[in-house]
ModelCIF file with pLDDT and N, C-alpha, C, O atoms, coordinates in Angstrom:
data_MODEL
#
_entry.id   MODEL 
#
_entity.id                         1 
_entity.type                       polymer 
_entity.pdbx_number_of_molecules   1 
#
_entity_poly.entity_id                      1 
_entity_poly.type                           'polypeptide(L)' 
_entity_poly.nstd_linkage                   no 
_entity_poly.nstd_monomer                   no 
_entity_poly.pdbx_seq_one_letter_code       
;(UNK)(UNK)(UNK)(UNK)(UNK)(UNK)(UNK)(UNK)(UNK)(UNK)(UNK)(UNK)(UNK)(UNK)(UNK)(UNK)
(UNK)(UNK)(UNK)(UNK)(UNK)(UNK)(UNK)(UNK)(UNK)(UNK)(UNK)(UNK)(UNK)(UNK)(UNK)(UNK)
(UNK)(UNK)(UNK)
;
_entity_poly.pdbx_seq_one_letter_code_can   XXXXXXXXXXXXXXXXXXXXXXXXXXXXXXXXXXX 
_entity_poly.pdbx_strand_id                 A 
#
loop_
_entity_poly_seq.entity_id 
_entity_poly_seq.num 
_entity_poly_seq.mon_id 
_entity_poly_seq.hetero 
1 1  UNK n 
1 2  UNK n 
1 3  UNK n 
1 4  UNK n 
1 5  UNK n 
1 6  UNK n 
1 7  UNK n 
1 8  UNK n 
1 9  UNK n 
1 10 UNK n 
1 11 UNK n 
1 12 UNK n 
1 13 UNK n 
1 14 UNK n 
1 15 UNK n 
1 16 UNK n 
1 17 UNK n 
1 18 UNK n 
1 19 UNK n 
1 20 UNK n 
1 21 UNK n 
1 22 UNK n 
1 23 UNK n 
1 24 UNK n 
1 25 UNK n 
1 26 UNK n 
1 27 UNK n 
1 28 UNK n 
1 29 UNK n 
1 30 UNK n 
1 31 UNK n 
1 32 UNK n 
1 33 UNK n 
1 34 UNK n 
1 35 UNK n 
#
_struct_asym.id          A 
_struct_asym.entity_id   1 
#
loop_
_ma_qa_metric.id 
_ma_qa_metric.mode 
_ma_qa_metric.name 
_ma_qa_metric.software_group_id 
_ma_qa_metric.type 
1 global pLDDT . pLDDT 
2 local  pLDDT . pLDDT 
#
_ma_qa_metric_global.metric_id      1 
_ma_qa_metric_global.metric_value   82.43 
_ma_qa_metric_global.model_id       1 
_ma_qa_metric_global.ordinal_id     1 
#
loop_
_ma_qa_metric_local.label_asym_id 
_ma_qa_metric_local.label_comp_id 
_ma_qa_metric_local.label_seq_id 
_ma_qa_metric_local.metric_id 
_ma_qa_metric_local.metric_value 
_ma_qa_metric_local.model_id 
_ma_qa_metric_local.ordinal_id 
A UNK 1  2 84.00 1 1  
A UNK 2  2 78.00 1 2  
A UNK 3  2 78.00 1 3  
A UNK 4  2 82.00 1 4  
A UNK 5  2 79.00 1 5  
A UNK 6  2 78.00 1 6  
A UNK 7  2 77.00 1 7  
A UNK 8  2 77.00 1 8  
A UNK 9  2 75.00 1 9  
A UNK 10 2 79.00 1 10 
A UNK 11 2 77.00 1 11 
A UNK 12 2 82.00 1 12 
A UNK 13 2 83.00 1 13 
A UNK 14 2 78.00 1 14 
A UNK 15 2 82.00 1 15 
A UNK 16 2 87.00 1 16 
A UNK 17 2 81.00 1 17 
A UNK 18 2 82.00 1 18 
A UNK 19 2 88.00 1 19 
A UNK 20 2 87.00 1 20 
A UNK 21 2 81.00 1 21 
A UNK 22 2 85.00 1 22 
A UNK 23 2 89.00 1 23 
A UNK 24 2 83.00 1 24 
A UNK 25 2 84.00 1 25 
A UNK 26 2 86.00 1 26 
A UNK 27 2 87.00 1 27 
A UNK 28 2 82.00 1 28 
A UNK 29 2 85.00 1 29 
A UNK 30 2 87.00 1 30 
A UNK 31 2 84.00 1 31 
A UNK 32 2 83.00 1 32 
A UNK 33 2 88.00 1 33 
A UNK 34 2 86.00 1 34 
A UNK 35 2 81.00 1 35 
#
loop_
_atom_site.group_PDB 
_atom_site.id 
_atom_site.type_symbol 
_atom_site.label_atom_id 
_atom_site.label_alt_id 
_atom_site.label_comp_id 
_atom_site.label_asym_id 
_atom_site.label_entity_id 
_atom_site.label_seq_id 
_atom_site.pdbx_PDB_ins_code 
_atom_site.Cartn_x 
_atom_site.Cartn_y 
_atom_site.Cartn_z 
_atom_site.occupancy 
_atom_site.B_iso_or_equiv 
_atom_site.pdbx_formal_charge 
_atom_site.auth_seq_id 
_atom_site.auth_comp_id 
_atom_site.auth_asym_id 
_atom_site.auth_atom_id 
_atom_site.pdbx_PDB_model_num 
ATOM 1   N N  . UNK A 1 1  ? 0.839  -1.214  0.000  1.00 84.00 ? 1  UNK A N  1 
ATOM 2   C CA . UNK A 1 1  ? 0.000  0.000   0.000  1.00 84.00 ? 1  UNK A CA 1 
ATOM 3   C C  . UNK A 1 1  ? 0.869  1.258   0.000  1.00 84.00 ? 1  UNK A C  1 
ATOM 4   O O  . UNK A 1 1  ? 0.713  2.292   -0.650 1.00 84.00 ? 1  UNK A O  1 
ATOM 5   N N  . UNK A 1 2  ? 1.816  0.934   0.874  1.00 78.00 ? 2  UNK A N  1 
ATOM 6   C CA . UNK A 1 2  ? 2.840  2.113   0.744  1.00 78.00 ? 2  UNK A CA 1 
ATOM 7   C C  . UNK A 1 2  ? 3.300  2.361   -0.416 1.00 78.00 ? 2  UNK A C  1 
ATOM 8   O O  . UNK A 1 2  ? 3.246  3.528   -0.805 1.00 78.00 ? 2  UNK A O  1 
ATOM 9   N N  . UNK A 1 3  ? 3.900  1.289   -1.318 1.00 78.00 ? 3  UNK A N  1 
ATOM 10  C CA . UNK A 1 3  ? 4.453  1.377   -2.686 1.00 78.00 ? 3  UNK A CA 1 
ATOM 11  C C  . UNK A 1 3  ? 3.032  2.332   -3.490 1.00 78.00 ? 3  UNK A C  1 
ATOM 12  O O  . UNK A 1 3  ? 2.974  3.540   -3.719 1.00 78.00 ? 3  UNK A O  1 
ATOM 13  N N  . UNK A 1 4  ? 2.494  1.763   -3.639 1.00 82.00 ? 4  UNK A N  1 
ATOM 14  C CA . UNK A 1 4  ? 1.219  2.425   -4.418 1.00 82.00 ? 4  UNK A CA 1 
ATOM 15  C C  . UNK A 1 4  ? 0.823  4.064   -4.348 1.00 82.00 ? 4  UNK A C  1 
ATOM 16  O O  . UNK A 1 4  ? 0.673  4.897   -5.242 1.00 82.00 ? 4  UNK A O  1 
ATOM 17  N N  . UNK A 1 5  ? 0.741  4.133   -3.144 1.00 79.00 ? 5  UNK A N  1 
ATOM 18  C CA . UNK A 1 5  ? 0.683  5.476   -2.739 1.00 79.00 ? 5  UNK A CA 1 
ATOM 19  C C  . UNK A 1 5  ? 2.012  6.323   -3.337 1.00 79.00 ? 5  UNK A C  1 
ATOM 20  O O  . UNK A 1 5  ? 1.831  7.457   -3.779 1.00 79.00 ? 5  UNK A O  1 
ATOM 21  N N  . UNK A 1 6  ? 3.186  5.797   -3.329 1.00 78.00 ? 6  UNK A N  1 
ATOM 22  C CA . UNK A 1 6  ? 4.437  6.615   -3.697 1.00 78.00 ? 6  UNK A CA 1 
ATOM 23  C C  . UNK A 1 6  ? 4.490  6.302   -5.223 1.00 78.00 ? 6  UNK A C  1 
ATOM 24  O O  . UNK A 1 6  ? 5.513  6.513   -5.874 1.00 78.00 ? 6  UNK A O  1 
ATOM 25  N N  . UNK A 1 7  ? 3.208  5.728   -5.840 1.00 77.00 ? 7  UNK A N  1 
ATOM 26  C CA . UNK A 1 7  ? 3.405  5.997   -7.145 1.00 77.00 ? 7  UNK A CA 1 
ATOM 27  C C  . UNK A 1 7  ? 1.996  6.573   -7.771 1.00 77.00 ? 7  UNK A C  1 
ATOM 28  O O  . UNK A 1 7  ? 1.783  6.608   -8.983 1.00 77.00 ? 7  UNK A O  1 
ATOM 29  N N  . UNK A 1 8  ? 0.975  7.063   -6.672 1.00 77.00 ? 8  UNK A N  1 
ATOM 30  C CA . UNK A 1 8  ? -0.256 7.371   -7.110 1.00 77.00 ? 8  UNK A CA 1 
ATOM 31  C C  . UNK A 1 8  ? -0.431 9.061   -7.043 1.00 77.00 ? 8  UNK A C  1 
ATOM 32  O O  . UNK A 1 8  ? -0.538 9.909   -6.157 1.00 77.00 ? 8  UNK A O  1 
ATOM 33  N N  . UNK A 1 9  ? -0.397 9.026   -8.482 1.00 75.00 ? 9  UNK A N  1 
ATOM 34  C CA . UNK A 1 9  ? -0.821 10.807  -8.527 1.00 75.00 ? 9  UNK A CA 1 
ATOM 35  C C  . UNK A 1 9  ? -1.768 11.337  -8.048 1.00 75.00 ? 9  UNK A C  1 
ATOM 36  O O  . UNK A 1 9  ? -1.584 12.327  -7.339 1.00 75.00 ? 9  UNK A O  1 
ATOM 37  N N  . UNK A 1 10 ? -3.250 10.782  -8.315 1.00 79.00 ? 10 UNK A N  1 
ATOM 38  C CA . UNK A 1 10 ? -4.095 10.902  -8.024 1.00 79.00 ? 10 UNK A CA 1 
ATOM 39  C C  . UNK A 1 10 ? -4.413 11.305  -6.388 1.00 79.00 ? 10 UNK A C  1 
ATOM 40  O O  . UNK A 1 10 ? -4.561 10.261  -5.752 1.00 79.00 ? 10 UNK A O  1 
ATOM 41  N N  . UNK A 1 11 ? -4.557 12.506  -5.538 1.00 77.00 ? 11 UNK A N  1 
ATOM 42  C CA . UNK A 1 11 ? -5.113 12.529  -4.177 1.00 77.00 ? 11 UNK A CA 1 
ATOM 43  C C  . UNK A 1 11 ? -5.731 11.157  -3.453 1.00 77.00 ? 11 UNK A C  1 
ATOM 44  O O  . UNK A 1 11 ? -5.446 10.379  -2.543 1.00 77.00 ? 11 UNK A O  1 
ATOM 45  N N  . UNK A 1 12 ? -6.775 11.375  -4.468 1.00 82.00 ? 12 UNK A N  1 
ATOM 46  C CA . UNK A 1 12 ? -7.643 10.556  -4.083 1.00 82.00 ? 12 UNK A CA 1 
ATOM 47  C C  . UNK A 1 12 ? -7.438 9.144   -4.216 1.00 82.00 ? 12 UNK A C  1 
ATOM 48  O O  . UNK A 1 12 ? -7.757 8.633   -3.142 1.00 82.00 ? 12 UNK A O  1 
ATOM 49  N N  . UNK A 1 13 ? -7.203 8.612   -4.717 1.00 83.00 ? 13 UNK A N  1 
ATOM 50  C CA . UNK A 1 13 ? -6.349 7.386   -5.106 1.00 83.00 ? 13 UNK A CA 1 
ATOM 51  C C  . UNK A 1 13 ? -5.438 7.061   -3.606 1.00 83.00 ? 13 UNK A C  1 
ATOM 52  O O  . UNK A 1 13 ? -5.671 6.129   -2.836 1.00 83.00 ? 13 UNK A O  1 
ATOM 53  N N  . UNK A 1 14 ? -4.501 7.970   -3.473 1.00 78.00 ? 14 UNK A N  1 
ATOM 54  C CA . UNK A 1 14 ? -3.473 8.012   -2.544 1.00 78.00 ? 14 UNK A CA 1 
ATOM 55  C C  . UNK A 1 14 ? -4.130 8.164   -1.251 1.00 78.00 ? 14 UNK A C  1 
ATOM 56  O O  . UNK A 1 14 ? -3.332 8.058   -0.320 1.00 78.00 ? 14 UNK A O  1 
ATOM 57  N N  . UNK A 1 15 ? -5.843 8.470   -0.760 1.00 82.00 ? 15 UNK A N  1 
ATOM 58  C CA . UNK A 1 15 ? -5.763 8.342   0.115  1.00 82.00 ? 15 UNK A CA 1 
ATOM 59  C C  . UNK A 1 15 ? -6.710 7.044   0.579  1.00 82.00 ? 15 UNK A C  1 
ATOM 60  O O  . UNK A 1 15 ? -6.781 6.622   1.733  1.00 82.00 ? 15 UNK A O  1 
ATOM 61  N N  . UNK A 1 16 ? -7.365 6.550   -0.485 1.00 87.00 ? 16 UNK A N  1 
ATOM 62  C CA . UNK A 1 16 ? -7.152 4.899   -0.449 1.00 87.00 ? 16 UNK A CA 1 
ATOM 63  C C  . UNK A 1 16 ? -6.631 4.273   -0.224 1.00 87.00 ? 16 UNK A C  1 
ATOM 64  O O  . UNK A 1 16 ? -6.942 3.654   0.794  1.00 87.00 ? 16 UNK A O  1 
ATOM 65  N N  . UNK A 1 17 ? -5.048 3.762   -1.159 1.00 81.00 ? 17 UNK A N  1 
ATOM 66  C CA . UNK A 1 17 ? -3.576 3.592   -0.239 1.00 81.00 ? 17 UNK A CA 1 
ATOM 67  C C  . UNK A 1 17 ? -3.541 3.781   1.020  1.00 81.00 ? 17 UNK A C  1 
ATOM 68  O O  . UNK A 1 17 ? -3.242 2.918   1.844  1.00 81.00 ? 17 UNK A O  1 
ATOM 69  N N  . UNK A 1 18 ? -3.838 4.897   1.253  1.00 82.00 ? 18 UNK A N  1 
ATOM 70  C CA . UNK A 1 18 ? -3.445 5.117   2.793  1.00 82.00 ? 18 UNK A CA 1 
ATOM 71  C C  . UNK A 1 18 ? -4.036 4.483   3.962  1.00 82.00 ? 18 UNK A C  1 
ATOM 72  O O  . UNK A 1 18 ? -3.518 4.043   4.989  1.00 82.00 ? 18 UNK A O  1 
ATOM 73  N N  . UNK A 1 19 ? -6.134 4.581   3.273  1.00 88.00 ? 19 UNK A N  1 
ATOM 74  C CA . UNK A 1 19 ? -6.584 3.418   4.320  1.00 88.00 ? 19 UNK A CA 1 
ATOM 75  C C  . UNK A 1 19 ? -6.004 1.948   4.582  1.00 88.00 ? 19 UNK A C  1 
ATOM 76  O O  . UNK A 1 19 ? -5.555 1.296   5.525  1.00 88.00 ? 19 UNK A O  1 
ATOM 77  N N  . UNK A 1 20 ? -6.290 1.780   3.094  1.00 87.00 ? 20 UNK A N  1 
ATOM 78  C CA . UNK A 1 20 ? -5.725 0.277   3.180  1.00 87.00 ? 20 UNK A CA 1 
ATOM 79  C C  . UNK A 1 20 ? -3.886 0.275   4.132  1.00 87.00 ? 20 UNK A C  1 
ATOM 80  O O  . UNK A 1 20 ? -3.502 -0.768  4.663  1.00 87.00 ? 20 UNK A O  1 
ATOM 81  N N  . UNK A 1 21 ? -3.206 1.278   4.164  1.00 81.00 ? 21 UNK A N  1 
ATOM 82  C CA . UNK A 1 21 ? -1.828 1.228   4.928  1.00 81.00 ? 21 UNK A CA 1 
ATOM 83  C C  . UNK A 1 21 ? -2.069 1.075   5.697  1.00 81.00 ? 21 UNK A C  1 
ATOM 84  O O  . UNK A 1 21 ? -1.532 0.050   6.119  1.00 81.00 ? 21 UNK A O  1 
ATOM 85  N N  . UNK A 1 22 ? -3.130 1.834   6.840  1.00 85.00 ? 22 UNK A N  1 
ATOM 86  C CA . UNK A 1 22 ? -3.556 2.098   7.698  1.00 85.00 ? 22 UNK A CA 1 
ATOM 87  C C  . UNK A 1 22 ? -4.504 0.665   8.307  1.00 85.00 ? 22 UNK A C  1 
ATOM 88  O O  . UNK A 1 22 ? -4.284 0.215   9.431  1.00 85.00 ? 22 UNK A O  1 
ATOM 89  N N  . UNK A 1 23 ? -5.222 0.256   7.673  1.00 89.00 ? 23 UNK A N  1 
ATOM 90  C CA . UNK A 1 23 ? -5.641 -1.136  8.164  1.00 89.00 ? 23 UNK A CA 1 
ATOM 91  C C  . UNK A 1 23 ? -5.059 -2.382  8.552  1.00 89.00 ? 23 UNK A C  1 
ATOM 92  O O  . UNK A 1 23 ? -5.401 -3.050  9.528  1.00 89.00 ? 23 UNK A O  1 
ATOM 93  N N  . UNK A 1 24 ? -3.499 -2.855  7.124  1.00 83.00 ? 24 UNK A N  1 
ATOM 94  C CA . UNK A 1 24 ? -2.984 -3.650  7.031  1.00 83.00 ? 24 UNK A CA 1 
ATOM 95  C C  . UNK A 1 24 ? -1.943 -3.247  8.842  1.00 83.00 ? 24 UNK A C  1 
ATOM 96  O O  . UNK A 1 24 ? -1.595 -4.186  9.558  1.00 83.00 ? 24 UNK A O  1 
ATOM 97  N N  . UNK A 1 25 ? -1.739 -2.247  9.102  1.00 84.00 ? 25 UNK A N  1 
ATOM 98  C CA . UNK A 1 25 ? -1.047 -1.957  10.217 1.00 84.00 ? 25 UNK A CA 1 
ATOM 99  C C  . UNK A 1 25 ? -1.715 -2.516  11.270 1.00 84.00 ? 25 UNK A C  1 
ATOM 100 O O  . UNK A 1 25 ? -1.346 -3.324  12.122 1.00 84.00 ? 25 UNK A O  1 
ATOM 101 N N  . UNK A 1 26 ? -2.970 -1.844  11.037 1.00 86.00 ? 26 UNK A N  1 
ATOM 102 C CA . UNK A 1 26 ? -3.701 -2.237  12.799 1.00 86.00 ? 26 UNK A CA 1 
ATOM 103 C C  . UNK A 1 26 ? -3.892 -4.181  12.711 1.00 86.00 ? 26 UNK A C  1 
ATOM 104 O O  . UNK A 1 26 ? -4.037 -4.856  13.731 1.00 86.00 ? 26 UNK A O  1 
ATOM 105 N N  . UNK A 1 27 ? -3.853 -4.692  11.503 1.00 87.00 ? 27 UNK A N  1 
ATOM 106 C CA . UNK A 1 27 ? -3.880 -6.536  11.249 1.00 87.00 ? 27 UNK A CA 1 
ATOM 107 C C  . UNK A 1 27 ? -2.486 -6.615  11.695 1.00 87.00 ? 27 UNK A C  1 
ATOM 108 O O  . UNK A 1 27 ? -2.646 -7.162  12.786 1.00 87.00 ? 27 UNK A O  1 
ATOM 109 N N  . UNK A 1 28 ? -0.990 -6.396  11.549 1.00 82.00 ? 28 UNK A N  1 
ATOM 110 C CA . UNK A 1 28 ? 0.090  -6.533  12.256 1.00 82.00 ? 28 UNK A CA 1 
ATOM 111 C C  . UNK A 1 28 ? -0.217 -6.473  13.674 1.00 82.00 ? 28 UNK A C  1 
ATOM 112 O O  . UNK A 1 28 ? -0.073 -7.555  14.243 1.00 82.00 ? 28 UNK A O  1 
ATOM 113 N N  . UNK A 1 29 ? -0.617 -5.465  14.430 1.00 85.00 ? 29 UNK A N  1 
ATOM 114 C CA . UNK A 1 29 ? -0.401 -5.197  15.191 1.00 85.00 ? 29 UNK A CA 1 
ATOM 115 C C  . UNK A 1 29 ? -1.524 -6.206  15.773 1.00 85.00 ? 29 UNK A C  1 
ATOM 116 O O  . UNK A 1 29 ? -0.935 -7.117  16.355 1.00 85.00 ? 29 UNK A O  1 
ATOM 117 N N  . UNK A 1 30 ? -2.787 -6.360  15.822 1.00 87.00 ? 30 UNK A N  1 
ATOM 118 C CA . UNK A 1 30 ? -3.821 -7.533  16.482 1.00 87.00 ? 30 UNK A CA 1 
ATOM 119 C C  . UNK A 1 30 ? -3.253 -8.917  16.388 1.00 87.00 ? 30 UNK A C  1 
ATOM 120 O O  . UNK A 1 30 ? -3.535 -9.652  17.334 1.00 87.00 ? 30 UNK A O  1 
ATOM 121 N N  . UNK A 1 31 ? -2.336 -9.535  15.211 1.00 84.00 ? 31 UNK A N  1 
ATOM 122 C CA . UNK A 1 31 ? -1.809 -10.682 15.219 1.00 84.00 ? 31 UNK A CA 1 
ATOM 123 C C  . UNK A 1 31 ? -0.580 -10.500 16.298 1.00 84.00 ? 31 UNK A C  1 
ATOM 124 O O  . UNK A 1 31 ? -0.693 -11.329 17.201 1.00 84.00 ? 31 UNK A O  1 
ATOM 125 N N  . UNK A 1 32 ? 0.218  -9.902  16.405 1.00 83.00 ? 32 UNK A N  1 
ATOM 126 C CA . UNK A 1 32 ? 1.301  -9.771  17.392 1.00 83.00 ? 32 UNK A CA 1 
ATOM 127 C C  . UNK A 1 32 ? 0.696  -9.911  18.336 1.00 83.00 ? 32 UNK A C  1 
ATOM 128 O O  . UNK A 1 32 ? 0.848  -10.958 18.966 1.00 83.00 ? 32 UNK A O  1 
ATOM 129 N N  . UNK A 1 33 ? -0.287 -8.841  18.831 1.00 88.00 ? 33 UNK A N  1 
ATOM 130 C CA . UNK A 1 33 ? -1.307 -9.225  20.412 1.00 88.00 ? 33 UNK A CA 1 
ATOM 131 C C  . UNK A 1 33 ? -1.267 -10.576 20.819 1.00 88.00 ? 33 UNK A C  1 
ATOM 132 O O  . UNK A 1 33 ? -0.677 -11.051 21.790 1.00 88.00 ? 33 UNK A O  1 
ATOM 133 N N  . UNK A 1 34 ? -2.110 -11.261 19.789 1.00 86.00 ? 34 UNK A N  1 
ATOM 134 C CA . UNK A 1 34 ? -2.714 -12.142 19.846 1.00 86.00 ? 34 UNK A CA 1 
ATOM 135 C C  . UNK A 1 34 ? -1.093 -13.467 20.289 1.00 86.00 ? 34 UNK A C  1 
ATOM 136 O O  . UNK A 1 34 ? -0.845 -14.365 21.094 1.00 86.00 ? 34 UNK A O  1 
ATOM 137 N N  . UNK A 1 35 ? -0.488 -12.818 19.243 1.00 81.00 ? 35 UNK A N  1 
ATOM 138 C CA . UNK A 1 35 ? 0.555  -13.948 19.852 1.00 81.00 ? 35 UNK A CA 1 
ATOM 139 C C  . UNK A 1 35 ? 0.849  -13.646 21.024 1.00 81.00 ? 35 UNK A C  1 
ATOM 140 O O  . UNK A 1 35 ? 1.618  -14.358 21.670 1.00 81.00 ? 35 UNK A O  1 
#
């Protein structure tokens, strides 16, 4: 998601990327918990 974003012109586009960055983070971080 990060890659994408550093190649997405588009705002809006890029701040899609960003949710999805932003989600895939908080799934790292609940699986680590969890372990």
């Amino acid at each position: 998601s990060l890659f994408r974003m550093a190649l997405a012109d588009d705002p809006f586009e890029r701040d899609t990327h960003f949710m999805e960055f932003n989600r895939a983070g908080f799934l790292v971080g609940s699986g680590r918990n969890a372990l």
